[in-house]
PDB file of N, CA and C in Angstrom:
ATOM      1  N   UNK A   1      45.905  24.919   1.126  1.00  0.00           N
ATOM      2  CA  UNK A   1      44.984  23.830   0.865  1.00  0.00           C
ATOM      3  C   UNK A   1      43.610  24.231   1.409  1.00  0.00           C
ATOM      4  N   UNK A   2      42.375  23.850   1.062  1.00  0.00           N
ATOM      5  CA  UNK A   2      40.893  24.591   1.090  1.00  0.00           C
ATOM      6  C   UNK A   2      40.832  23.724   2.101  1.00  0.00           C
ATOM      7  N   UNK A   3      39.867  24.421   2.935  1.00  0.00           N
ATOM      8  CA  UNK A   3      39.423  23.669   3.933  1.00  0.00           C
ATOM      9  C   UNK A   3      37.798  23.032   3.640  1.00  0.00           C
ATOM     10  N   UNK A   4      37.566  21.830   4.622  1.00  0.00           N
ATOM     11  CA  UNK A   4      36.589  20.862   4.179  1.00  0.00           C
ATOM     12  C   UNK A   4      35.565  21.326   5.566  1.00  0.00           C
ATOM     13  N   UNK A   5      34.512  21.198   5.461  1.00  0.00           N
ATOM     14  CA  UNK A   5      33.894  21.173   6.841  1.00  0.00           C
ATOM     15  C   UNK A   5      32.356  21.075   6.521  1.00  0.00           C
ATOM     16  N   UNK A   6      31.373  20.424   7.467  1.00  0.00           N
ATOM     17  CA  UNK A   6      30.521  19.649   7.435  1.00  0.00           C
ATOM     18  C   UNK A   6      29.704  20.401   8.521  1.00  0.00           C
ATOM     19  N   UNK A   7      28.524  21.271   8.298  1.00  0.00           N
ATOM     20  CA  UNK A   7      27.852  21.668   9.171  1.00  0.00           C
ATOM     21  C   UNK A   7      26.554  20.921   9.417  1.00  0.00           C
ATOM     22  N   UNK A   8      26.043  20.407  10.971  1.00  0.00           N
ATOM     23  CA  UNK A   8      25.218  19.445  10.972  1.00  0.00           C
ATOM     24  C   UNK A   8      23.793  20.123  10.584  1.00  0.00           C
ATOM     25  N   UNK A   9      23.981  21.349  11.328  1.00  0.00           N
ATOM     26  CA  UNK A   9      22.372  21.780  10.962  1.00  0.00           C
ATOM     27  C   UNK A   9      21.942  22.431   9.112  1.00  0.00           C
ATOM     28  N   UNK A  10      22.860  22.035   8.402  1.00  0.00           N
ATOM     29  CA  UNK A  10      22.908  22.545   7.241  1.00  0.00           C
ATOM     30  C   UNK A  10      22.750  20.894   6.327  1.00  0.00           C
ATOM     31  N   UNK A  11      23.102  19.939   6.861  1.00  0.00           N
ATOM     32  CA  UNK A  11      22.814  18.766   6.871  1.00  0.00           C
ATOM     33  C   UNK A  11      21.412  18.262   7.330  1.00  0.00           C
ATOM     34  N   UNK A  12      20.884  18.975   7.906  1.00  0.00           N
ATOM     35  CA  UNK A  12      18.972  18.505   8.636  1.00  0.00           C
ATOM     36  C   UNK A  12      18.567  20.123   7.604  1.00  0.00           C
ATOM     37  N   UNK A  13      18.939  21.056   7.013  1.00  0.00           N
ATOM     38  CA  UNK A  13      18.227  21.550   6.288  1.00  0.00           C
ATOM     39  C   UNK A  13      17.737  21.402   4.939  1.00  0.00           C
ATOM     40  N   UNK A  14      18.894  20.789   4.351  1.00  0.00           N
ATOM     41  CA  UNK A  14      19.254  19.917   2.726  1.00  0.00           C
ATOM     42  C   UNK A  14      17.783  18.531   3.163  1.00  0.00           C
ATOM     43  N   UNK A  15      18.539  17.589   3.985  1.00  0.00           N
ATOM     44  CA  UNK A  15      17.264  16.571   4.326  1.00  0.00           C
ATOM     45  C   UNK A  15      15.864  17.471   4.487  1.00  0.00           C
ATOM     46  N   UNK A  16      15.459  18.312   5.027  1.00  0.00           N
ATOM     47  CA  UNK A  16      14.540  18.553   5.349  1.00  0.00           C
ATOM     48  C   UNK A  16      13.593  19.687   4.118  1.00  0.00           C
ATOM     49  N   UNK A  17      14.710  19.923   3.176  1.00  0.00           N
ATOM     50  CA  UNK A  17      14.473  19.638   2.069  1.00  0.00           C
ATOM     51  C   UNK A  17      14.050  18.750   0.833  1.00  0.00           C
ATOM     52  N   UNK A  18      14.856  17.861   1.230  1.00  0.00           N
ATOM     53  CA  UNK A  18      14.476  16.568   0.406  1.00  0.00           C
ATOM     54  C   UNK A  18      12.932  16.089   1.220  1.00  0.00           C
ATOM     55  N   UNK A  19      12.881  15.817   2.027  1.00  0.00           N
ATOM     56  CA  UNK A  19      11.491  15.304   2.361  1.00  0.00           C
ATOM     57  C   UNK A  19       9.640  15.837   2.154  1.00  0.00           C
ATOM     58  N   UNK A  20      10.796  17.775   1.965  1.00  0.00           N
ATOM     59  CA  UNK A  20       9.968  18.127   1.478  1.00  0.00           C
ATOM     60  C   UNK A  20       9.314  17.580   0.004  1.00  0.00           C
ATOM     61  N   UNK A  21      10.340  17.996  -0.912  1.00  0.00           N
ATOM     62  CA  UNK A  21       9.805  17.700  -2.338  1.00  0.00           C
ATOM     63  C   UNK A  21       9.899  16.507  -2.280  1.00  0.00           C
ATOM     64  N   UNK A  22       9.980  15.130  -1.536  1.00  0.00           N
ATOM     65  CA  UNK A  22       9.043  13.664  -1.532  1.00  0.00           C
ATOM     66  C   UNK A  22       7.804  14.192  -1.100  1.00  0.00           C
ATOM     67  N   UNK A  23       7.632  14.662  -0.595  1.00  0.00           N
ATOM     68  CA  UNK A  23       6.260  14.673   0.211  1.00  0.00           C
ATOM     69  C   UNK A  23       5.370  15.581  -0.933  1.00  0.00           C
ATOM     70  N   UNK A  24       5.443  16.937  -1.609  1.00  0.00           N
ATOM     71  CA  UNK A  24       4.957  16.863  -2.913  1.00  0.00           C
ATOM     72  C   UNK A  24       5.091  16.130  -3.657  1.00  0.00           C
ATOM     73  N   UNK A  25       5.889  15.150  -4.245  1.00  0.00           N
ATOM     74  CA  UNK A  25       5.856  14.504  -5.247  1.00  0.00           C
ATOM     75  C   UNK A  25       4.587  13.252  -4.940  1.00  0.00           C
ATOM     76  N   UNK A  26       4.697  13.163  -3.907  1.00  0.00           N
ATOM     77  CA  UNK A  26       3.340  12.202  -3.436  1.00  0.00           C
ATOM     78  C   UNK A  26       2.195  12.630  -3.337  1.00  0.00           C
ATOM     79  N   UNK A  27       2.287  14.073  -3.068  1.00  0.00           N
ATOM     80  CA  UNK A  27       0.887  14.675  -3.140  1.00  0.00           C
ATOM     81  C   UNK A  27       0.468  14.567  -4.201  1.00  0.00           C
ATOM     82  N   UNK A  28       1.158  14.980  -5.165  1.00  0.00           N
ATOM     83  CA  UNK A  28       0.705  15.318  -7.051  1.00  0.00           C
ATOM     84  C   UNK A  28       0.763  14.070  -7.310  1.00  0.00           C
ATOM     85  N   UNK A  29       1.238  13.284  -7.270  1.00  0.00           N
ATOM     86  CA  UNK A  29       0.798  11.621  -8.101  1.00  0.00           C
ATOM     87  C   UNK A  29      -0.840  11.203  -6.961  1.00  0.00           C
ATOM     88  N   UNK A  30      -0.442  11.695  -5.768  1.00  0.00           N
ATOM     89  CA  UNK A  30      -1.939  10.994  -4.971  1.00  0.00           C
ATOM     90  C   UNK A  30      -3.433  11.895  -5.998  1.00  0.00           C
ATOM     91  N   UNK A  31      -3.387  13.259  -5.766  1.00  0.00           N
ATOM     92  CA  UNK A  31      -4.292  13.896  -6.704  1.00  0.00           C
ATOM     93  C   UNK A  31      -4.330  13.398  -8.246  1.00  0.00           C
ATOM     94  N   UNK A  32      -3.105  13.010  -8.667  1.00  0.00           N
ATOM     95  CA  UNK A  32      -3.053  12.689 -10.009  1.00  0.00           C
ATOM     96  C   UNK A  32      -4.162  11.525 -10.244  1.00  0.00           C
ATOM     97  N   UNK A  33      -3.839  10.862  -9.423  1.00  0.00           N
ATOM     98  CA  UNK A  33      -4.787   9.331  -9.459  1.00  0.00           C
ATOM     99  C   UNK A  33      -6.170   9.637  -8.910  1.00  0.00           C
ATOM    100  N   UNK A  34      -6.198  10.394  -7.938  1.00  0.00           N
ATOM    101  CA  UNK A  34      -7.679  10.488  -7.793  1.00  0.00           C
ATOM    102  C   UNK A  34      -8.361  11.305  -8.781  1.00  0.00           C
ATOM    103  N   UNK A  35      -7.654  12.240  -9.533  1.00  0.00           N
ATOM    104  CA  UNK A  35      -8.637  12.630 -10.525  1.00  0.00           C
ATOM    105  C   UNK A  35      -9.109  11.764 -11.939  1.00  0.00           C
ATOM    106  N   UNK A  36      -8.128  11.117 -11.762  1.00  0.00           N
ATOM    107  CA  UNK A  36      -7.792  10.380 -12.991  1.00  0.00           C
ATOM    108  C   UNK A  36      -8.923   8.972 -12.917  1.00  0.00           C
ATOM    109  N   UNK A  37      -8.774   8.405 -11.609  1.00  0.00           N
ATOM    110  CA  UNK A  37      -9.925   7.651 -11.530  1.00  0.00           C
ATOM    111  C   UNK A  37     -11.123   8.246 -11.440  1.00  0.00           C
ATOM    112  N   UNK A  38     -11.717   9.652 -10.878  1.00  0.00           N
ATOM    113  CA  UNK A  38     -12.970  10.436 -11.117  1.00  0.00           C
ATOM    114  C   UNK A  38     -13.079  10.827 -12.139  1.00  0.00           C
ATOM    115  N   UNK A  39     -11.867  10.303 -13.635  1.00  0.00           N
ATOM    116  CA  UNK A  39     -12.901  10.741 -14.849  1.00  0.00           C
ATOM    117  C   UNK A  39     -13.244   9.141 -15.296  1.00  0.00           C
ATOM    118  N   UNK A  40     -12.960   8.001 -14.930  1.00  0.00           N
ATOM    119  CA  UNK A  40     -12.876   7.414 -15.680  1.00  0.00           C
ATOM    120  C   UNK A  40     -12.145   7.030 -16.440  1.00  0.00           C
ATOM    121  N   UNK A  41     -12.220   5.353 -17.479  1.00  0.00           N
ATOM    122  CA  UNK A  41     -11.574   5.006 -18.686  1.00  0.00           C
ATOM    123  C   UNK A  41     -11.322   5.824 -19.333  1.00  0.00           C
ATOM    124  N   UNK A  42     -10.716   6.394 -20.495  1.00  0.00           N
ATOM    125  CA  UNK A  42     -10.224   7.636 -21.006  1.00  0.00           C
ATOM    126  C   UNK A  42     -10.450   6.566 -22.207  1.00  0.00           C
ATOM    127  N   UNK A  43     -11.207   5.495 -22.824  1.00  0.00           N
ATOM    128  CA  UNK A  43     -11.255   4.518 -23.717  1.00  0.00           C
ATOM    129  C   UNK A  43     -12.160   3.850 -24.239  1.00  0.00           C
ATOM    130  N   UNK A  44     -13.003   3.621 -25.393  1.00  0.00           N
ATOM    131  CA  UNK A  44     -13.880   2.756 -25.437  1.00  0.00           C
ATOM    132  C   UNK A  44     -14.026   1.222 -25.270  1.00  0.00           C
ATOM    133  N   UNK A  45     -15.353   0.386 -25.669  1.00  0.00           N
ATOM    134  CA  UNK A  45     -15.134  -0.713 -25.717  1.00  0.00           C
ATOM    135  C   UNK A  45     -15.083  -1.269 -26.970  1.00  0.00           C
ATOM    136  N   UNK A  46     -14.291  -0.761 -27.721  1.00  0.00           N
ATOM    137  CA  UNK A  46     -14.373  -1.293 -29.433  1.00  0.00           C
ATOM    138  C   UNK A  46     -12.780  -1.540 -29.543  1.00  0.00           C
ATOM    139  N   UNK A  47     -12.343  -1.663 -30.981  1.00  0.00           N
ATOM    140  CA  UNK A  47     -11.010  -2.238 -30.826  1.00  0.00           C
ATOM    141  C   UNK A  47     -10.041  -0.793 -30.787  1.00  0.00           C
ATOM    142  N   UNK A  48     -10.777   0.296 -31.006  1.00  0.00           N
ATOM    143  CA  UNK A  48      -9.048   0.990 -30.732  1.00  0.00           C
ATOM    144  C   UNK A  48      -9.155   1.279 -29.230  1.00  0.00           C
ATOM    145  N   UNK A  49     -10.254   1.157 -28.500  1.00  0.00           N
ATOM    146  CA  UNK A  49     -10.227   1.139 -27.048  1.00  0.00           C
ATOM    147  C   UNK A  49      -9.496   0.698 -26.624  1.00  0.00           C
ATOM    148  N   UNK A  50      -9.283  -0.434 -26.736  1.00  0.00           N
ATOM    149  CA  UNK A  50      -8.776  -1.876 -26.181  1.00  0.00           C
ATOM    150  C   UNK A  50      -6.832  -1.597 -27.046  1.00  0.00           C
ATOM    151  N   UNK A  51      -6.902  -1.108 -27.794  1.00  0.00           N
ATOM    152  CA  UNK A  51      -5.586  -1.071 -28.180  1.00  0.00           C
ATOM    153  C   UNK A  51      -5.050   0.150 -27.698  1.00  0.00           C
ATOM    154  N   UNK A  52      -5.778   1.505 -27.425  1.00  0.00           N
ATOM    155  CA  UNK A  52      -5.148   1.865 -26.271  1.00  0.00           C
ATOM    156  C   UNK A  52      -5.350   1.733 -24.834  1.00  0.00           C
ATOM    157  N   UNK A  53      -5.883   0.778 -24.458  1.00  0.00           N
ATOM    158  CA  UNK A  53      -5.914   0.517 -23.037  1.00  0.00           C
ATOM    159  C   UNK A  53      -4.835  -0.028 -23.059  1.00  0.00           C
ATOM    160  N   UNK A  54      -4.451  -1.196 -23.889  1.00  0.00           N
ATOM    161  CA  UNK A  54      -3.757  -1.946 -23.370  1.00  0.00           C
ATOM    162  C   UNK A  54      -2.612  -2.132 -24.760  1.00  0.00           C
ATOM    163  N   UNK A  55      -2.047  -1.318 -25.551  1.00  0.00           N
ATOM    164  CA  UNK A  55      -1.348  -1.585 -26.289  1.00  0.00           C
ATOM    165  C   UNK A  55      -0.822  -3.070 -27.750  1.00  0.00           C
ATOM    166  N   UNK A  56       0.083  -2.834 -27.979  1.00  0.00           N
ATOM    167  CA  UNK A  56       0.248  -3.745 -28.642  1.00  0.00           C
ATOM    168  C   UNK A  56       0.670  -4.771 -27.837  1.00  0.00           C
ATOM    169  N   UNK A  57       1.931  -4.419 -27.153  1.00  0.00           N
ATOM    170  CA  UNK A  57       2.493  -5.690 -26.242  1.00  0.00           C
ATOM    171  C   UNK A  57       2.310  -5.411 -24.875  1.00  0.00           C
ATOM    172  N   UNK A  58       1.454  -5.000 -24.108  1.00  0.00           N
ATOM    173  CA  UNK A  58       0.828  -4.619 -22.993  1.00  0.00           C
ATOM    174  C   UNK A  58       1.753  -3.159 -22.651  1.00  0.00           C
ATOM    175  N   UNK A  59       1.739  -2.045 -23.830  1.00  0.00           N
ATOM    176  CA  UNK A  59       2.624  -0.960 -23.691  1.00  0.00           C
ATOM    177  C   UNK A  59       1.741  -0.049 -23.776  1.00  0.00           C
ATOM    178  N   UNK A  60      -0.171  -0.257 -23.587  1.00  0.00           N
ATOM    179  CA  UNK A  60      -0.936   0.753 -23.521  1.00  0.00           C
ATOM    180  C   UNK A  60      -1.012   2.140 -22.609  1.00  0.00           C
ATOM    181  N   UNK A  61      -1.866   2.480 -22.833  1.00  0.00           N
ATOM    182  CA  UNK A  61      -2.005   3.358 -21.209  1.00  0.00           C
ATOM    183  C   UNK A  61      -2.060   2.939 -19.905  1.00  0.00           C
ATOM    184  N   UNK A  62      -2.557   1.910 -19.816  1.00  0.00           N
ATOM    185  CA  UNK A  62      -2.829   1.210 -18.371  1.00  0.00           C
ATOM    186  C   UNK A  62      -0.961   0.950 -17.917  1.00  0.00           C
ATOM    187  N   UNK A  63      -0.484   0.063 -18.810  1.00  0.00           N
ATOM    188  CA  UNK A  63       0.952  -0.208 -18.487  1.00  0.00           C
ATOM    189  C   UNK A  63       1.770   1.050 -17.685  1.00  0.00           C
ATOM    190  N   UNK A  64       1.613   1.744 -19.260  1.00  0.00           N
ATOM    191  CA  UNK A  64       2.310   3.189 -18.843  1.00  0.00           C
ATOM    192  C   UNK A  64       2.127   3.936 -17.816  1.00  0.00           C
ATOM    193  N   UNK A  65       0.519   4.073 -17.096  1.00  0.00           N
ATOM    194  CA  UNK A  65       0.350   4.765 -15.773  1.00  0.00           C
ATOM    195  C   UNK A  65       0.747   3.856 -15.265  1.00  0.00           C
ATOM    196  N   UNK A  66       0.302   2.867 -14.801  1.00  0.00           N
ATOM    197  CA  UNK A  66       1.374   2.007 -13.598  1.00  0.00           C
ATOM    198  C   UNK A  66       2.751   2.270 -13.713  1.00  0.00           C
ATOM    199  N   UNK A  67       3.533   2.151 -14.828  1.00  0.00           N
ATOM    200  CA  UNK A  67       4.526   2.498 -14.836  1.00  0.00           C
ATOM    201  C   UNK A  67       5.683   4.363 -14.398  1.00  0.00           C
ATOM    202  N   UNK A  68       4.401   5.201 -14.507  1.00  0.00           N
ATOM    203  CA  UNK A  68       4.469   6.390 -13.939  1.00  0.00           C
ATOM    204  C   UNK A  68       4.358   6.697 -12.435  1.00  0.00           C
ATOM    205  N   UNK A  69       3.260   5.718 -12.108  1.00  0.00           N
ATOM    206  CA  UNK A  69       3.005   5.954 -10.707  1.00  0.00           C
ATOM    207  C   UNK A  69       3.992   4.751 -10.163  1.00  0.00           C
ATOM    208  N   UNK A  70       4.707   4.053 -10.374  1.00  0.00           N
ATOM    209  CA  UNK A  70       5.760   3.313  -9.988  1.00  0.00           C
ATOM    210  C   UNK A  70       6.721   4.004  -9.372  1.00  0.00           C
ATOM    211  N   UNK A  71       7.379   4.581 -11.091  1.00  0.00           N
ATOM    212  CA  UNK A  71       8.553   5.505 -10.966  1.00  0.00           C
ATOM    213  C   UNK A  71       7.940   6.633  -9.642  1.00  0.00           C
ATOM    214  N   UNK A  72       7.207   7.454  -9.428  1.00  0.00           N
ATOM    215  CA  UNK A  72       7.092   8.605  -8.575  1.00  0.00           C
ATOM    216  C   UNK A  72       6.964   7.798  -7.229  1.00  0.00           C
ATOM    217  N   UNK A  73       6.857   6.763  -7.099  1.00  0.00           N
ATOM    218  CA  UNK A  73       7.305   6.547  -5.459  1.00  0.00           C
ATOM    219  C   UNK A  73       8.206   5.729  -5.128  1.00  0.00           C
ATOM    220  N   UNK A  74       8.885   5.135  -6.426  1.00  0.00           N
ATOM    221  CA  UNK A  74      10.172   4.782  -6.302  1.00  0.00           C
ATOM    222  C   UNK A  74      11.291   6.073  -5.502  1.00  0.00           C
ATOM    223  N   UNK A  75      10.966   7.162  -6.430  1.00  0.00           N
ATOM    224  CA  UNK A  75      11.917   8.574  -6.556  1.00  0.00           C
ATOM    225  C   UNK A  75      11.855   9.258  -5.356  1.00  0.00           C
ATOM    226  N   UNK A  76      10.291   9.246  -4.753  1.00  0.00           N
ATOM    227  CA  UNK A  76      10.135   9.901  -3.405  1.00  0.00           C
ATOM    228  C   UNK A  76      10.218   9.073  -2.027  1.00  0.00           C
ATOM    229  N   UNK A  77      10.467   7.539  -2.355  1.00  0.00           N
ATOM    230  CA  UNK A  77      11.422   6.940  -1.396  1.00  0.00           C
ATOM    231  C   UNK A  77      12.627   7.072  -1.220  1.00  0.00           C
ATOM    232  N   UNK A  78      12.957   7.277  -2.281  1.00  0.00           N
ATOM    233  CA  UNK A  78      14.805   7.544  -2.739  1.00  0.00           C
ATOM    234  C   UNK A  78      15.589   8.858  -2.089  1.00  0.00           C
ATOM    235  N   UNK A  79      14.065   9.900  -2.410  1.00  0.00           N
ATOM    236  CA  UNK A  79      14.653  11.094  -1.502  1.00  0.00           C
ATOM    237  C   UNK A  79      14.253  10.625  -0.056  1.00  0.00           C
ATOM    238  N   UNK A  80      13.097  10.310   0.619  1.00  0.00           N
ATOM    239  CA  UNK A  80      13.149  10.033   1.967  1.00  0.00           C
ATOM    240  C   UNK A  80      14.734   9.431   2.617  1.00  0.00           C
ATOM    241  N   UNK A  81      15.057   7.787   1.517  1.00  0.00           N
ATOM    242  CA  UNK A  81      15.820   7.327   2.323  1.00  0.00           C
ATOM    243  C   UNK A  81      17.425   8.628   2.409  1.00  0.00           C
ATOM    244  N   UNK A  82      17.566   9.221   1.501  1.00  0.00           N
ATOM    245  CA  UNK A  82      18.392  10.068   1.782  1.00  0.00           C
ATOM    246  C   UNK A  82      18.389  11.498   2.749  1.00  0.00           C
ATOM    247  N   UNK A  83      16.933  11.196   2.493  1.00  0.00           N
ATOM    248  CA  UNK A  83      16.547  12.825   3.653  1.00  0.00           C
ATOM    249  C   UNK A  83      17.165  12.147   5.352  1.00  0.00           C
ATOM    250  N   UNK A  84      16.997  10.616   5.450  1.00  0.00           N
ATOM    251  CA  UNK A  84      16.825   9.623   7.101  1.00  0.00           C
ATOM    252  C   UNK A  84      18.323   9.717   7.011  1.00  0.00           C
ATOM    253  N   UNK A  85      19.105   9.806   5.749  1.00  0.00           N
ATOM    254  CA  UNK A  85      20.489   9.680   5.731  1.00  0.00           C
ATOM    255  C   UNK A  85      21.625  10.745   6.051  1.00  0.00           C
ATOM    256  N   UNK A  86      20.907  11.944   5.394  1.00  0.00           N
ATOM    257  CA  UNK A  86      21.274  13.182   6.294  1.00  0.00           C
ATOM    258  C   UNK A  86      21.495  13.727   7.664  1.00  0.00           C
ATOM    259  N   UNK A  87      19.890  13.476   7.719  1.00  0.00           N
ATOM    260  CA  UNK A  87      19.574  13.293   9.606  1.00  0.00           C
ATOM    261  C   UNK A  87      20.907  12.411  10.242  1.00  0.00           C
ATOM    262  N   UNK A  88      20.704  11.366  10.217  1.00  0.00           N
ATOM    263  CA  UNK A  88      21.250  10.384  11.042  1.00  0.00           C
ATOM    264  C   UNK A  88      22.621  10.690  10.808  1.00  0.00           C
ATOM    265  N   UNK A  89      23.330  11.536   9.439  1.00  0.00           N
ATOM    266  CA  UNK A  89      24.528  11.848   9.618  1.00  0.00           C
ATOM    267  C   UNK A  89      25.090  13.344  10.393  1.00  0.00           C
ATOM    268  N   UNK A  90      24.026  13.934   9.945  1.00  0.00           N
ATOM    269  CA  UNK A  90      24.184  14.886  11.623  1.00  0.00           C
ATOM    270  C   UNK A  90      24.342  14.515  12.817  1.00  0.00           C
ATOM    271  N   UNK A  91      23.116  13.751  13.289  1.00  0.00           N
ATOM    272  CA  UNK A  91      23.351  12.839  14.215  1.00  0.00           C
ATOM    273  C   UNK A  91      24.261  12.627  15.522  1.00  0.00           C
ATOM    274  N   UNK A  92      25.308  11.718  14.020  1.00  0.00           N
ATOM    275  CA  UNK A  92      26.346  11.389  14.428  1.00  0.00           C
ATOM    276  C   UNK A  92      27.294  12.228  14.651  1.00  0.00           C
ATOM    277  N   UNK A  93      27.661  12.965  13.393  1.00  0.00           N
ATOM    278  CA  UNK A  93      28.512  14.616  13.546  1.00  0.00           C
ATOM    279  C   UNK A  93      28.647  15.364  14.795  1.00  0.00           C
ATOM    280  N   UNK A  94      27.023  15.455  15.105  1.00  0.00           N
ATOM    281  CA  UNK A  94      27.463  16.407  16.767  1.00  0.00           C
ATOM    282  C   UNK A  94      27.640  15.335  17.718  1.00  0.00           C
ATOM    283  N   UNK A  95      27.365  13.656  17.747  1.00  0.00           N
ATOM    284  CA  UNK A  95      27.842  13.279  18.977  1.00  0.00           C
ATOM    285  C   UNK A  95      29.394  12.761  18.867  1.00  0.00           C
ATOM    286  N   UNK A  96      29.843  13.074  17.950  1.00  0.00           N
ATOM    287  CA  UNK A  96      31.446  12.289  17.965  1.00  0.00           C
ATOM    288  C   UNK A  96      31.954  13.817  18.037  1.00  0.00           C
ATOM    289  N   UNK A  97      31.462  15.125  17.791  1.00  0.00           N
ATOM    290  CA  UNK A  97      32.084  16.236  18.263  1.00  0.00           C
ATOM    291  C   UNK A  97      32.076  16.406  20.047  1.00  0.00           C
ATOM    292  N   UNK A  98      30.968  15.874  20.589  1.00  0.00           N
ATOM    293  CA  UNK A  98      31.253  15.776  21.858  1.00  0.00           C
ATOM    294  C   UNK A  98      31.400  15.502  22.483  1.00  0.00           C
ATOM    295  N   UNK A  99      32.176  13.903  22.096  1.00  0.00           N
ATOM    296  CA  UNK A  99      33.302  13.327  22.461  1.00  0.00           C
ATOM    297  C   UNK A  99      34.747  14.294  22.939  1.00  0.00           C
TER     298      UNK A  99
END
């Protein structure tokens, strides 16, 4: 039968992984937005402006970047809370081993 085993510091390297690529993924959406607001509307003020700013049923561009920059710190919380979840299960690993 295979054996199972759980190394803690291989557990804070995986997390410390994950926090990495949250922590880019926040960088590139933070630059994303600041460039994006240093160009400006990407839109006029006439009607196809206005229909892509803001779509037919509010499914324009504006929607859609909010909706991009949503998702990317939804995703790079998701890895944090699992990177805190790693950790803390190491943690535990070496203090119930030294018991």
């Amino acid at each position: 039968m295979p054996e199972f085993g759980v190394r803690p510091d291989e557990l804070r390297s995986t997390a410390d992984d994950l926090a990495d690529v949250s922590s880019r993924m926040k960088g590139v959406m933070s630059r994303l937005s600041l460039n994006l607001a240093a160009e400006g509307a990407p839109w006029g003020d006439d009607d196809s402006g206005r229909k892509f700013r803001h779509g037919d049923n509010n499914n324009g561009y504006e929607s859609q970047r909010d909706w991009v920059e949503g998702s990317v710190d939804v995703k790079a919380q998701l890895l944090d809370q699992y990177s805190e979840g790693l950790r803390t299960g190491a943690n535990t690993l070496e203090q119930t081993d030294d018991i």
